[in-house]
N, C-alpha and C. Protein backbone atom coordinates (compact mmCIF):
# COMPACT_ATOMS: atom_id res chain seq x y z
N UNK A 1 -5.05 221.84 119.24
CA UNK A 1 -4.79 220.79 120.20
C UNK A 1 -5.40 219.49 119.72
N UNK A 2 -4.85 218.49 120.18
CA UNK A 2 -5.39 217.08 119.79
C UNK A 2 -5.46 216.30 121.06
N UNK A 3 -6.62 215.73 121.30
CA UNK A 3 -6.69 214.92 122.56
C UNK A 3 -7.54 213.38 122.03
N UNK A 4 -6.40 212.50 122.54
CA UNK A 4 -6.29 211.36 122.54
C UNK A 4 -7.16 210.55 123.84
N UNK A 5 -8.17 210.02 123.30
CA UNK A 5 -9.69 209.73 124.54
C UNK A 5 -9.97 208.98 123.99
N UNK A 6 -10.94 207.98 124.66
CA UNK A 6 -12.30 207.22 125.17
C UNK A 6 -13.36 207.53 125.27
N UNK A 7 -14.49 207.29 124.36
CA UNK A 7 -15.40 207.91 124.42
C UNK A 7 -16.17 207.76 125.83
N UNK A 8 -16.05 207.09 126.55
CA UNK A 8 -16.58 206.03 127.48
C UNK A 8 -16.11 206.75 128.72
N UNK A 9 -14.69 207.43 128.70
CA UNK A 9 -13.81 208.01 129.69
C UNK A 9 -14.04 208.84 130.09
N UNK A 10 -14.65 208.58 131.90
CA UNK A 10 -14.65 210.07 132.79
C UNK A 10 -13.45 210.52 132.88
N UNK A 11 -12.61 210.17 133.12
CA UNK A 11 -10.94 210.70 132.50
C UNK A 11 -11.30 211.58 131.49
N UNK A 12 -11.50 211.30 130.06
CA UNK A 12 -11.53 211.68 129.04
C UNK A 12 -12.29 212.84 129.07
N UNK A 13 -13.57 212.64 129.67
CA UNK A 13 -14.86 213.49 129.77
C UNK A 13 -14.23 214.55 130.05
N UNK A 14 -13.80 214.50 131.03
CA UNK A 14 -13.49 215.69 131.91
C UNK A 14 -12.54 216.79 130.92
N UNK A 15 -11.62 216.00 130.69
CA UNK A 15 -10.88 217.09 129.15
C UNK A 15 -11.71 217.73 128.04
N UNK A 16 -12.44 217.21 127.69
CA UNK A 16 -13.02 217.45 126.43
C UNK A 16 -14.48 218.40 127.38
N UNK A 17 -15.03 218.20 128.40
CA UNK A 17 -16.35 219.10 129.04
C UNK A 17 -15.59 220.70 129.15
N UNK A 18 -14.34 220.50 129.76
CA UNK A 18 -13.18 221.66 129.87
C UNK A 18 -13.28 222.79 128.51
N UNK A 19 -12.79 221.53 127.65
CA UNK A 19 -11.96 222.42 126.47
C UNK A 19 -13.82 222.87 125.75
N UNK A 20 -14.53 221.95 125.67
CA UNK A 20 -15.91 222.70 125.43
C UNK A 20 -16.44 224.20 126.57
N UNK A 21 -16.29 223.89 127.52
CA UNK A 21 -16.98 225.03 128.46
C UNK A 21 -16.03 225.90 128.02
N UNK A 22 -14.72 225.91 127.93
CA UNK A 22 -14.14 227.35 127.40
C UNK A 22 -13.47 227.67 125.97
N UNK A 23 -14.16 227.09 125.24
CA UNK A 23 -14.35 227.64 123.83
C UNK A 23 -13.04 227.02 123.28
N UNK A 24 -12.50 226.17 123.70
CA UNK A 24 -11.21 225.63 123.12
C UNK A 24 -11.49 224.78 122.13
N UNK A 25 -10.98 224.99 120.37
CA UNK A 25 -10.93 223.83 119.50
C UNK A 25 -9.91 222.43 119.46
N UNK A 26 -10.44 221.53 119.21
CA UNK A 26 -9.30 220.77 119.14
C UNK A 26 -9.89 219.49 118.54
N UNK A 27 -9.13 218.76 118.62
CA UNK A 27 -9.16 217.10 117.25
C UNK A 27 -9.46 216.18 118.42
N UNK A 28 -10.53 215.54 118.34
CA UNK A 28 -10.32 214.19 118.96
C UNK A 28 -9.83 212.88 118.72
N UNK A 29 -9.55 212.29 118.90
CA UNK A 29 -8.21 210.91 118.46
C UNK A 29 -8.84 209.58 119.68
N UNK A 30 -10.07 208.91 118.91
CA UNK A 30 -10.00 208.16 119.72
C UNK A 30 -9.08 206.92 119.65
N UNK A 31 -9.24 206.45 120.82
CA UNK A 31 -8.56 204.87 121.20
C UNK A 31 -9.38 203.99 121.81
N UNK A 32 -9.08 203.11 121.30
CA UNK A 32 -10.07 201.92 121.64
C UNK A 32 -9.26 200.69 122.82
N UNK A 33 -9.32 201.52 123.82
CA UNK A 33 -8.22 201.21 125.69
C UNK A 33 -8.68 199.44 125.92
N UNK A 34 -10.09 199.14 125.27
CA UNK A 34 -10.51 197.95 125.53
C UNK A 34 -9.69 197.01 124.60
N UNK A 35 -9.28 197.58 123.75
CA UNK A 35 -8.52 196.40 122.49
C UNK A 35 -7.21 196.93 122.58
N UNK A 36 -6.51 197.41 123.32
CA UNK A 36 -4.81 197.62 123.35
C UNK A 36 -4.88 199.05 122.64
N UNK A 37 -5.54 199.86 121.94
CA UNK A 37 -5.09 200.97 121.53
C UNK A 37 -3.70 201.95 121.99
N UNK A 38 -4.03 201.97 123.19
CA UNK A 38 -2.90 202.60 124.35
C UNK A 38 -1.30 201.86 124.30
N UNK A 39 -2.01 200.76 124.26
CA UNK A 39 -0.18 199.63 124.20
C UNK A 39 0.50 199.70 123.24
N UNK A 40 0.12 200.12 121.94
CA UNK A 40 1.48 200.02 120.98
C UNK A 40 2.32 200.94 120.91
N UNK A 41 3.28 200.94 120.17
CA UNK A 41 5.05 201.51 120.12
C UNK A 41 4.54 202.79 119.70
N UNK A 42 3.74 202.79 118.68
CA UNK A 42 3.35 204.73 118.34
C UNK A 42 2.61 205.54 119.60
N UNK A 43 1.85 204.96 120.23
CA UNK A 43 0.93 205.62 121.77
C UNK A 43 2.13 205.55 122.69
N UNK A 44 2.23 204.49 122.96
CA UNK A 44 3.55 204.45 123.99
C UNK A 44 4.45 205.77 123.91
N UNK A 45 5.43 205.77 122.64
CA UNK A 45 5.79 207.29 122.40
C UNK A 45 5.26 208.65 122.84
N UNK A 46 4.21 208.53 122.74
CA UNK A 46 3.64 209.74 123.53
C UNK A 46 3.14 209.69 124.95
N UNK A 47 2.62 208.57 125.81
CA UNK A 47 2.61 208.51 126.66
C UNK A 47 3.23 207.20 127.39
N UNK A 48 4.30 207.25 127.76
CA UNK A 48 4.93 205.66 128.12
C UNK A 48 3.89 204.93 129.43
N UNK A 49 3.10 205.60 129.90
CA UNK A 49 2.18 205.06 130.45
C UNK A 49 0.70 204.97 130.20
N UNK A 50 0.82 204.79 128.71
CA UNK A 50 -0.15 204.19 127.80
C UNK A 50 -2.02 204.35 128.56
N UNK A 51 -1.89 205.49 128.67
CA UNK A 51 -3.62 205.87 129.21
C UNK A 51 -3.83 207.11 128.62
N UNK A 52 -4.82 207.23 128.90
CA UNK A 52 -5.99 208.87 127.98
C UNK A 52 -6.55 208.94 129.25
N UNK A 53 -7.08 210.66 128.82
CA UNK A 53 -6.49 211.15 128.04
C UNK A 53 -4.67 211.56 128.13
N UNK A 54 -5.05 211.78 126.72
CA UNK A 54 -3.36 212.59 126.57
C UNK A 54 -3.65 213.67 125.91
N UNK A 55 -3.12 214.72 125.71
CA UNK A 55 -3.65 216.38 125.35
C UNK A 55 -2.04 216.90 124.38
N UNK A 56 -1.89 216.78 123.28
CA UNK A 56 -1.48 217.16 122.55
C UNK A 56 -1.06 218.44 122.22
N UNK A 57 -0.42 219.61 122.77
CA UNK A 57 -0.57 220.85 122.43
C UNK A 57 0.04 220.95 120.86
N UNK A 58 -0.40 222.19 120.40
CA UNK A 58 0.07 222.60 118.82
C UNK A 58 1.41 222.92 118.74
N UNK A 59 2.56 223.17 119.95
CA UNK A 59 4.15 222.74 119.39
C UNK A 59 4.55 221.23 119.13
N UNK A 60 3.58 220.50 119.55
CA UNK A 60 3.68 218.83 119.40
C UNK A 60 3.94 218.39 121.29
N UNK A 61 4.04 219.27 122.41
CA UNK A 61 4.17 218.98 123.89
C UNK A 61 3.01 218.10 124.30
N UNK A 62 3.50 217.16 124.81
CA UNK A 62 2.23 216.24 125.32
C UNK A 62 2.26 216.17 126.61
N UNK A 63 0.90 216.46 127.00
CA UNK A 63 0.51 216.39 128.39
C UNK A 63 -0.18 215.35 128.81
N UNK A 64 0.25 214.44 129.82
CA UNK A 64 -1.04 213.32 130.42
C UNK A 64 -1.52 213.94 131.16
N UNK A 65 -2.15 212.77 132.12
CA UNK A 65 -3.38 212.65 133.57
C UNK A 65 -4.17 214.12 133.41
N UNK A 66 -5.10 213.39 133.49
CA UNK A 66 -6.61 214.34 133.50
C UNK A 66 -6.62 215.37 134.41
N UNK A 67 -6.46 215.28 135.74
CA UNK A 67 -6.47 216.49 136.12
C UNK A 67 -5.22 217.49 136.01
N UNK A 68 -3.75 216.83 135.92
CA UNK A 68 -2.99 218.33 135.52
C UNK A 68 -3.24 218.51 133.78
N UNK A 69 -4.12 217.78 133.27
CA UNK A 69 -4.50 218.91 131.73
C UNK A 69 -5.33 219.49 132.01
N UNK A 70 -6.29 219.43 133.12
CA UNK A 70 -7.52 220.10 133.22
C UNK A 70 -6.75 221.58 133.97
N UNK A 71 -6.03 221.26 135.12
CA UNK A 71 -5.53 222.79 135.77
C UNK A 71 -4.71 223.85 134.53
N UNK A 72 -3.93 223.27 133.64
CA UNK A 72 -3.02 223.42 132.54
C UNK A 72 -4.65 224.62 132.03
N UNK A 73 -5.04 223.45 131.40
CA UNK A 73 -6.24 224.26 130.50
C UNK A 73 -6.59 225.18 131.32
N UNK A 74 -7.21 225.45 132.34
CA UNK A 74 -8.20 226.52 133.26
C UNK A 74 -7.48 227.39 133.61
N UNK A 75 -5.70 227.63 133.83
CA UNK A 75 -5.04 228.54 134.37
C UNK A 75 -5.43 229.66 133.77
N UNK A 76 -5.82 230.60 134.38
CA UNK A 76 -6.24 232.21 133.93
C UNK A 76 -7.45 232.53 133.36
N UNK A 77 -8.28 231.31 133.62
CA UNK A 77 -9.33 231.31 133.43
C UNK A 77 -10.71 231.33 134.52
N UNK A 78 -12.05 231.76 134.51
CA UNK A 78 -12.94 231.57 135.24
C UNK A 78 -12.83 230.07 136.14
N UNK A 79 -12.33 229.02 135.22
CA UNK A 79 -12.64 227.80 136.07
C UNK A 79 -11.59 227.20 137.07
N UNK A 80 -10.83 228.50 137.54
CA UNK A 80 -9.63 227.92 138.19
C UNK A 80 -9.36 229.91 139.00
N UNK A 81 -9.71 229.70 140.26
CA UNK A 81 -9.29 230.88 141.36
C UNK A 81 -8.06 231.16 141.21
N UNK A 82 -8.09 232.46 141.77
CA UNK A 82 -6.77 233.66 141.82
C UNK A 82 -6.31 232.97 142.98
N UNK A 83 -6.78 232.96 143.72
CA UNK A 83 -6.63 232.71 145.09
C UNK A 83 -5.33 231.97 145.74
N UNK A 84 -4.29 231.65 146.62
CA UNK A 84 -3.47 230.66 146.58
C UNK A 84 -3.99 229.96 147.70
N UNK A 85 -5.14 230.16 148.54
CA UNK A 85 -6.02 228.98 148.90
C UNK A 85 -6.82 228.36 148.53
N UNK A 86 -7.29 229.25 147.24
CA UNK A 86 -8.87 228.55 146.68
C UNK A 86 -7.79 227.25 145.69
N UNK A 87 -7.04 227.81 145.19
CA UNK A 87 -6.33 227.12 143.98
C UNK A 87 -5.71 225.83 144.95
N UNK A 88 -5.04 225.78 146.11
CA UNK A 88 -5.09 224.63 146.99
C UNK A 88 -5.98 223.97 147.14
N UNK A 89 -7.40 224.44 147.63
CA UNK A 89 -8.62 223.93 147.67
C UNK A 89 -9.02 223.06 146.15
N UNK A 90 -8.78 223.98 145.47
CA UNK A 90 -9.04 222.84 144.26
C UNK A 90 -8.04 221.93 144.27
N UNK A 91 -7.02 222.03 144.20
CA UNK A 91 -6.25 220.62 144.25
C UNK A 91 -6.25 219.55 144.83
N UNK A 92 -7.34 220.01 146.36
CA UNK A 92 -7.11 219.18 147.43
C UNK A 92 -8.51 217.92 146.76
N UNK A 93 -9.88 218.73 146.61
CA UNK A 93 -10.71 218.13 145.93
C UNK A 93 -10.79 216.73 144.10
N UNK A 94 -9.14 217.63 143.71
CA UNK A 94 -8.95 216.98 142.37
C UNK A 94 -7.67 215.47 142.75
N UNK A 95 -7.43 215.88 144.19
CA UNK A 95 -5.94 214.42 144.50
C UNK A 95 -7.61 213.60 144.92
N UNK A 96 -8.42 214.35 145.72
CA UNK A 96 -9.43 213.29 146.56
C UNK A 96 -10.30 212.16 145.29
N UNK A 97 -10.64 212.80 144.16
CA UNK A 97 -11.06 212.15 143.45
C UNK A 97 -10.17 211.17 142.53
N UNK A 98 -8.68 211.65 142.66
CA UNK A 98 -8.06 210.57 142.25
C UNK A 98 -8.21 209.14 142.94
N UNK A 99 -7.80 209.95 144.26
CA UNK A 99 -7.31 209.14 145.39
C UNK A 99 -8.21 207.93 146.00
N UNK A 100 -9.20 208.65 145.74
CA UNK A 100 -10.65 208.12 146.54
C UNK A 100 -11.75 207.99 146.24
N UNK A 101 -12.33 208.34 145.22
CA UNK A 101 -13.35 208.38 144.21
C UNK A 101 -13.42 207.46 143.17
N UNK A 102 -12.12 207.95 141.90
CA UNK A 102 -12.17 207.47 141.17
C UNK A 102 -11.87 205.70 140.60
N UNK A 103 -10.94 205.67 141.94
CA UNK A 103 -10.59 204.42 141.97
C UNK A 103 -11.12 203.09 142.46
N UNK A 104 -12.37 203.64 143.04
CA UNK A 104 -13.68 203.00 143.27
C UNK A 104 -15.21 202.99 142.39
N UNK A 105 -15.54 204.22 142.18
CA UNK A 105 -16.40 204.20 141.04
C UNK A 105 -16.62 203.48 139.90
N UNK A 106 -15.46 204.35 139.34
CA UNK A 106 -15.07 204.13 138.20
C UNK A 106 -14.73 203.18 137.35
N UNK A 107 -13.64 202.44 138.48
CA UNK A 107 -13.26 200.83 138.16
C UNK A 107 -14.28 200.10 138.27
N UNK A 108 -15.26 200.21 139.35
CA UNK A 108 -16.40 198.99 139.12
C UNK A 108 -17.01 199.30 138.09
N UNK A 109 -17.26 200.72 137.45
CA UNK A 109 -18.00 201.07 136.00
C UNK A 109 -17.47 200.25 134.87
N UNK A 110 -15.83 200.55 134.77
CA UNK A 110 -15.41 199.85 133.77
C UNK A 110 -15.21 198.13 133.61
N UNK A 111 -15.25 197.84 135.16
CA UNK A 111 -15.30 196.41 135.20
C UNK A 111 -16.54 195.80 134.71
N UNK A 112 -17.86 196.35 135.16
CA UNK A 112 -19.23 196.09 134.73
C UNK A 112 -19.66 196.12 133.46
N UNK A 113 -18.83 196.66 132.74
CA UNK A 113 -19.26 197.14 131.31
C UNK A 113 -18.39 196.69 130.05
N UNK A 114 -16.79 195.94 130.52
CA UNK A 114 -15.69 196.12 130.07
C UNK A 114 -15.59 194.30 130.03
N UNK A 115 -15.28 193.67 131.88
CA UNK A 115 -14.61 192.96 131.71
C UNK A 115 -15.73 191.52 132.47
N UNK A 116 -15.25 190.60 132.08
CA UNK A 116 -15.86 188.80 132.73
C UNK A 116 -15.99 189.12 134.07
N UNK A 117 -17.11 189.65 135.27
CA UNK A 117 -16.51 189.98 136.16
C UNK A 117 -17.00 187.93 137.07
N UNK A 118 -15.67 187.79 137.47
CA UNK A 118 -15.06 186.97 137.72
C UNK A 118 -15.29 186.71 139.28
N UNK A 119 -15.06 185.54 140.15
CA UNK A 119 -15.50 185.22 141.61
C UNK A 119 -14.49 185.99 142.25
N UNK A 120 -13.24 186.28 141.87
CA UNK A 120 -12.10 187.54 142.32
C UNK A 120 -12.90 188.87 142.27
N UNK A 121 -13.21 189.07 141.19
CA UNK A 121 -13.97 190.54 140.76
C UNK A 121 -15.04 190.91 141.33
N UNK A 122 -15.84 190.48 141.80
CA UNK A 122 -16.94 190.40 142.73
C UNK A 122 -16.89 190.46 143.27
N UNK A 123 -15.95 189.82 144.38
CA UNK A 123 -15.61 190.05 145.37
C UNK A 123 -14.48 191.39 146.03
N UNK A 124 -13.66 191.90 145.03
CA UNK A 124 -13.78 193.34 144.79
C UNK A 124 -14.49 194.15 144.79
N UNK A 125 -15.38 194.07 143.96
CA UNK A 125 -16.51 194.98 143.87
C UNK A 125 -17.09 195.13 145.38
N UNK A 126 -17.31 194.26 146.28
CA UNK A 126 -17.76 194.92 147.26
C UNK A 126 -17.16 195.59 147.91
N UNK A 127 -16.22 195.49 148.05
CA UNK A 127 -14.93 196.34 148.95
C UNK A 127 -14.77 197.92 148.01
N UNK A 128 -14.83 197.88 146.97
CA UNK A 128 -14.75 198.87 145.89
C UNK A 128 -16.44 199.61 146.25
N UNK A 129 -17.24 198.53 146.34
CA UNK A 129 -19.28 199.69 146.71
C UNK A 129 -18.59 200.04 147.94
N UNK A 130 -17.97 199.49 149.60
CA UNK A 130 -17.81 199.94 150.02
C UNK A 130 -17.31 201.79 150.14
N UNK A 131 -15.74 201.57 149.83
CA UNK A 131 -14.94 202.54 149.41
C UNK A 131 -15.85 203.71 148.27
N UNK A 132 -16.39 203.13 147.74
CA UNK A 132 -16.78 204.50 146.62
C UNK A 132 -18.21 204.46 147.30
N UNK A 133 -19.44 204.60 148.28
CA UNK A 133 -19.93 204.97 149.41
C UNK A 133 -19.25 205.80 149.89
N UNK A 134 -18.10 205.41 150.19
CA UNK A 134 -17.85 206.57 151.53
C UNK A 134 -17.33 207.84 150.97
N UNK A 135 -16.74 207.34 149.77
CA UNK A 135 -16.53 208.75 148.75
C UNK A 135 -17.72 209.57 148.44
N UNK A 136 -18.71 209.37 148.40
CA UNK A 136 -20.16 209.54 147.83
C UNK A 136 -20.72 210.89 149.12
N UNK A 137 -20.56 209.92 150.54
CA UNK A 137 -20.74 210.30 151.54
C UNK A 137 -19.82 211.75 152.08
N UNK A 138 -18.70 211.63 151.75
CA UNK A 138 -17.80 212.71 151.94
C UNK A 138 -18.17 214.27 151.04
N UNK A 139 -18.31 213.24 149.86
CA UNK A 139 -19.08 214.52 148.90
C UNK A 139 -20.73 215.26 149.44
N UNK A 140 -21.22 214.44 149.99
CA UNK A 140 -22.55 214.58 150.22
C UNK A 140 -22.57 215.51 151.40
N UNK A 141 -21.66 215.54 152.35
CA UNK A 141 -21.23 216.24 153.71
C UNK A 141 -20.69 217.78 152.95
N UNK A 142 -20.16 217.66 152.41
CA UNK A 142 -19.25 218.86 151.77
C UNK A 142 -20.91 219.76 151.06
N UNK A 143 -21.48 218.97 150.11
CA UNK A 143 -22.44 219.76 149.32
C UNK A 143 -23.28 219.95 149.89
N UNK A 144 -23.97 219.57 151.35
CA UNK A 144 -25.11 219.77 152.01
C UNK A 144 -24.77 221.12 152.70
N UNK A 145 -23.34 222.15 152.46
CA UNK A 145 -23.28 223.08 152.83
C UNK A 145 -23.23 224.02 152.27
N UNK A 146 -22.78 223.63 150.88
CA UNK A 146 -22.22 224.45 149.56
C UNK A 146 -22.99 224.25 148.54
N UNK A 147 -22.70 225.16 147.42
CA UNK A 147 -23.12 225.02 146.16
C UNK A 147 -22.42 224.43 145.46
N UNK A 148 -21.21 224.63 145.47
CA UNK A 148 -20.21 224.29 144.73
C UNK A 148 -18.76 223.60 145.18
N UNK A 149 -17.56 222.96 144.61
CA UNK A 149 -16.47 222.45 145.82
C UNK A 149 -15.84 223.62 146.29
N UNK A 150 -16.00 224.92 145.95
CA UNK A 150 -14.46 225.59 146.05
C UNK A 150 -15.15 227.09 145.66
N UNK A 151 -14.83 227.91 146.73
CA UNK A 151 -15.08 229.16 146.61
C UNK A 151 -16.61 229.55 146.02
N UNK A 152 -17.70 228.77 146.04
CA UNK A 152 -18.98 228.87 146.33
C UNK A 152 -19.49 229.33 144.29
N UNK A 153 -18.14 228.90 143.67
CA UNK A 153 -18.02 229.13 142.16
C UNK A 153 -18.02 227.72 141.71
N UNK A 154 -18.28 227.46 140.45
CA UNK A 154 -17.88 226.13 139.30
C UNK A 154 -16.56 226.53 139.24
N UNK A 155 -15.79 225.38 139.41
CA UNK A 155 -14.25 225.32 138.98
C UNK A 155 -14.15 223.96 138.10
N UNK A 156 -12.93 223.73 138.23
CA UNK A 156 -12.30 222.40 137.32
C UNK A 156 -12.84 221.51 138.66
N UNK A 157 -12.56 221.49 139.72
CA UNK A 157 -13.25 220.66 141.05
C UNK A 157 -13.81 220.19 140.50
N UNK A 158 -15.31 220.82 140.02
CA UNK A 158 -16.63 220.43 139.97
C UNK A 158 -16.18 219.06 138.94
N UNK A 159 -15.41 219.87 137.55
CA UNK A 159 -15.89 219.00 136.56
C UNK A 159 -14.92 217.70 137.10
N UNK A 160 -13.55 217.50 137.90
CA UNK A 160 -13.23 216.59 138.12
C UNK A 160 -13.92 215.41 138.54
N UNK A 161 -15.05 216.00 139.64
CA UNK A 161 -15.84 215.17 140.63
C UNK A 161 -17.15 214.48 140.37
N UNK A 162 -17.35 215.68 138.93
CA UNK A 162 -18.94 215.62 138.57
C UNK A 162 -18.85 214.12 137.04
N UNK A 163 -17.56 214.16 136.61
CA UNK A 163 -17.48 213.04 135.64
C UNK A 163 -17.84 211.39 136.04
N UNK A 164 -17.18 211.25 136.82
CA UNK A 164 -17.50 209.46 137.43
C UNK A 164 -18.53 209.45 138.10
N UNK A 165 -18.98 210.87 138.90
CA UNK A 165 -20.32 210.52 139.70
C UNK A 165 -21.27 210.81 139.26
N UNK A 166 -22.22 211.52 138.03
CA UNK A 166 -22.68 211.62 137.03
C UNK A 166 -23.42 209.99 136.40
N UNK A 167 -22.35 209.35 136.32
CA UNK A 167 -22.56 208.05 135.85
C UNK A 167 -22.09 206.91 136.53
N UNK A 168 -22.03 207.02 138.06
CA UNK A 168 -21.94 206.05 139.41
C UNK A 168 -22.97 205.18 139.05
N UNK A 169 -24.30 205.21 138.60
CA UNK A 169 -24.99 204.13 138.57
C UNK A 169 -24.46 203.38 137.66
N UNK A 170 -23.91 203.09 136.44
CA UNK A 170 -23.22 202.22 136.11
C UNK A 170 -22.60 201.64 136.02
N UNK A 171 -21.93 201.72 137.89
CA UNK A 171 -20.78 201.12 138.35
C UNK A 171 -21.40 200.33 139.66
N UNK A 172 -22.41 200.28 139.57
CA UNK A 172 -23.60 199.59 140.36
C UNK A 172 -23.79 200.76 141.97
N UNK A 173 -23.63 202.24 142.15
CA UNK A 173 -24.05 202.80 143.06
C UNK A 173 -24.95 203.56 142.93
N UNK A 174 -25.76 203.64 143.84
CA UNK A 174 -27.22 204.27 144.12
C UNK A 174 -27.20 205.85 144.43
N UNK A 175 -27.32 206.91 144.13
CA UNK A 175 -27.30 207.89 144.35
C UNK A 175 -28.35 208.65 144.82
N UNK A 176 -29.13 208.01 145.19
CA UNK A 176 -30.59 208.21 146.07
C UNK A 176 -30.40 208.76 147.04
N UNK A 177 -29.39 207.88 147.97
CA UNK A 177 -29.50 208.99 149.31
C UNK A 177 -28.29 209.93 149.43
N UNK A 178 -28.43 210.45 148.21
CA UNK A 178 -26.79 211.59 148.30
C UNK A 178 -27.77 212.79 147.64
N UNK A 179 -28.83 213.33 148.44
CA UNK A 179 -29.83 214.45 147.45
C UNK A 179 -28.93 215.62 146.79
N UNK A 180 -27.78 216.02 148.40
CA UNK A 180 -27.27 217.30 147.59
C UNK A 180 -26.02 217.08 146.57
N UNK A 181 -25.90 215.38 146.85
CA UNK A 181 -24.79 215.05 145.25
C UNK A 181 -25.68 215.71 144.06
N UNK A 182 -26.98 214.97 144.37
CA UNK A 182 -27.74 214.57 143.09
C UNK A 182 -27.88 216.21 142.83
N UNK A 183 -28.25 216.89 143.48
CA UNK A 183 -28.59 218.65 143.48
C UNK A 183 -27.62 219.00 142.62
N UNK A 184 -26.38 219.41 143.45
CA UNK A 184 -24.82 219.68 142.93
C UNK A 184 -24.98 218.99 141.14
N UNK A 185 -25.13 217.35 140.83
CA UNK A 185 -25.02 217.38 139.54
C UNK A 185 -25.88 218.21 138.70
N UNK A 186 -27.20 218.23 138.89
CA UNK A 186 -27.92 219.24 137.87
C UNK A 186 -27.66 220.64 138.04
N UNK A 187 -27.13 220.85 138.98
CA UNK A 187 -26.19 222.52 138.66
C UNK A 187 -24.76 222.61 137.33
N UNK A 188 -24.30 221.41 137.87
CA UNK A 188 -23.31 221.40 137.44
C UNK A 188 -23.59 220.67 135.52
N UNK A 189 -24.98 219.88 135.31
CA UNK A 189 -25.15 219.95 134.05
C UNK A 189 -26.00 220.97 133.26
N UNK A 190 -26.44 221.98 133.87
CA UNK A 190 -26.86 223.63 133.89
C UNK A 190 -25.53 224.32 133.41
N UNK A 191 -24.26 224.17 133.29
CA UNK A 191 -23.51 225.32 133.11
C UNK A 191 -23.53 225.28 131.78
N UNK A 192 -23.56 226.68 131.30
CA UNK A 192 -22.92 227.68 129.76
C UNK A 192 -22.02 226.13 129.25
N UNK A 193 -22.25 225.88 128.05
CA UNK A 193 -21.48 224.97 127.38
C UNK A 193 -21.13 223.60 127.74
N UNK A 194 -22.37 222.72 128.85
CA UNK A 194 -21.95 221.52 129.08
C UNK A 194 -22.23 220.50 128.07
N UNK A 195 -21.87 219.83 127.99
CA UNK A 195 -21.93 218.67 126.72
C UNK A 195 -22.07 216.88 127.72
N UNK A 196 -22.40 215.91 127.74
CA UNK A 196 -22.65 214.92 128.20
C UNK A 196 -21.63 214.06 127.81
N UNK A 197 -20.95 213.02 128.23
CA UNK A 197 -20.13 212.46 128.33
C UNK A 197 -20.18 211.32 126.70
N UNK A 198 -21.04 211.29 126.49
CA UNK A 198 -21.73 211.19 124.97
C UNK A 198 -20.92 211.41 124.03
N UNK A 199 -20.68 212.56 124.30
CA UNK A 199 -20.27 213.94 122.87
C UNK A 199 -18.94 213.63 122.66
N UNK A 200 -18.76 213.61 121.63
CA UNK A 200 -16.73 213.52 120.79
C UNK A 200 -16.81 214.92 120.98
């Protein structure tokens, strides 16, 4: 397999923490998303919506968006339930972090680190600390009961949820008063084969 990433990318992370926790080899191919890597006519070809990761299988099939490569990868595996509720349950947790998480976190991460943030951008950003708070908060309600998102096991959930919030403080949020976030992450950087967002 060949996966096309960002070193930088909780997107990315999340593929490559996967294919590490379950023994999967594969090529990494970075792109450099800050200088157009993604935009030219050869990337485009493989993903016409020019983002990473992208997951390469060995007939040459290319798969985007992070979480259906992550379910793809985990099918029949420990990190993904038999169940046809638990396996709902994970999905429901992997749309929420699209939906609602990531698009708050994350973006202020990459804006903070990436781009001029600007008297527009700033003024985003608060509406964005808002919104990714209350994501924080939702998580924090959920884990003050559980160990884990989904069937009281590590699934793909975890690693979906555990990538951008892991490294929320560099998107300017405080994770102080989220104890059983903060709990939940050092479980979740405790598992058999985790690697840090660091690692090619």
């Amino acid at each position: 397999m060949r996966l096309y990433d960002f070193l930088e990318s909780g997107n990315g992370y999340k593929v490559r923490l996967a294919l590490r926790q379950l023994g999967i080899p594969f090529a990494r191919v970075e792109m450099d998303i800050v200088h157009g890597a993604t935009r030219t006519p050869e990337f485009l070809a493989k993903n016409p919506n020019g983002r990473i990761p992208t997951l390469e299988l060995p007939d040459g099939t290319l798969l985007a968006e992070s979480n259906a490569i992550l379910f793809y990868l985990a099918d029949g595996t420990p990190l993904l339930p038999d169940g046809r509720l638990e396996r709902a349950q994970v999905l429901q947790w992997m749309f929420f972090e699209q939906y609602s998480h990531e698009p708050n976190i994350a973006t202020s991460r990459y804006w903070l680190h990436h781009l001029e943030i600007t008297a527009e951008r700033r003024a985003a950003l608060a509406e964005k600390k808002r919104l990714g708070d209350a994501a924080l908060a939702v998580l924090e309600t959920h884990l003050s009961r559980r160990t884990y998102f989904v069937a009281e096991r590590y699934t793909i959930a975890d690693i979906a949820l555990y990538a951008y919030t892991h490294v929320a403080a560099e998107g300017g949020f405080d994770l102080e008063p989220w104890p059983a976030v903060r709990a939940w992450l050092a479980r979740v950087a405790q598992q058999p084969g985790h690697v840090p967002i660091t690692a090619g």
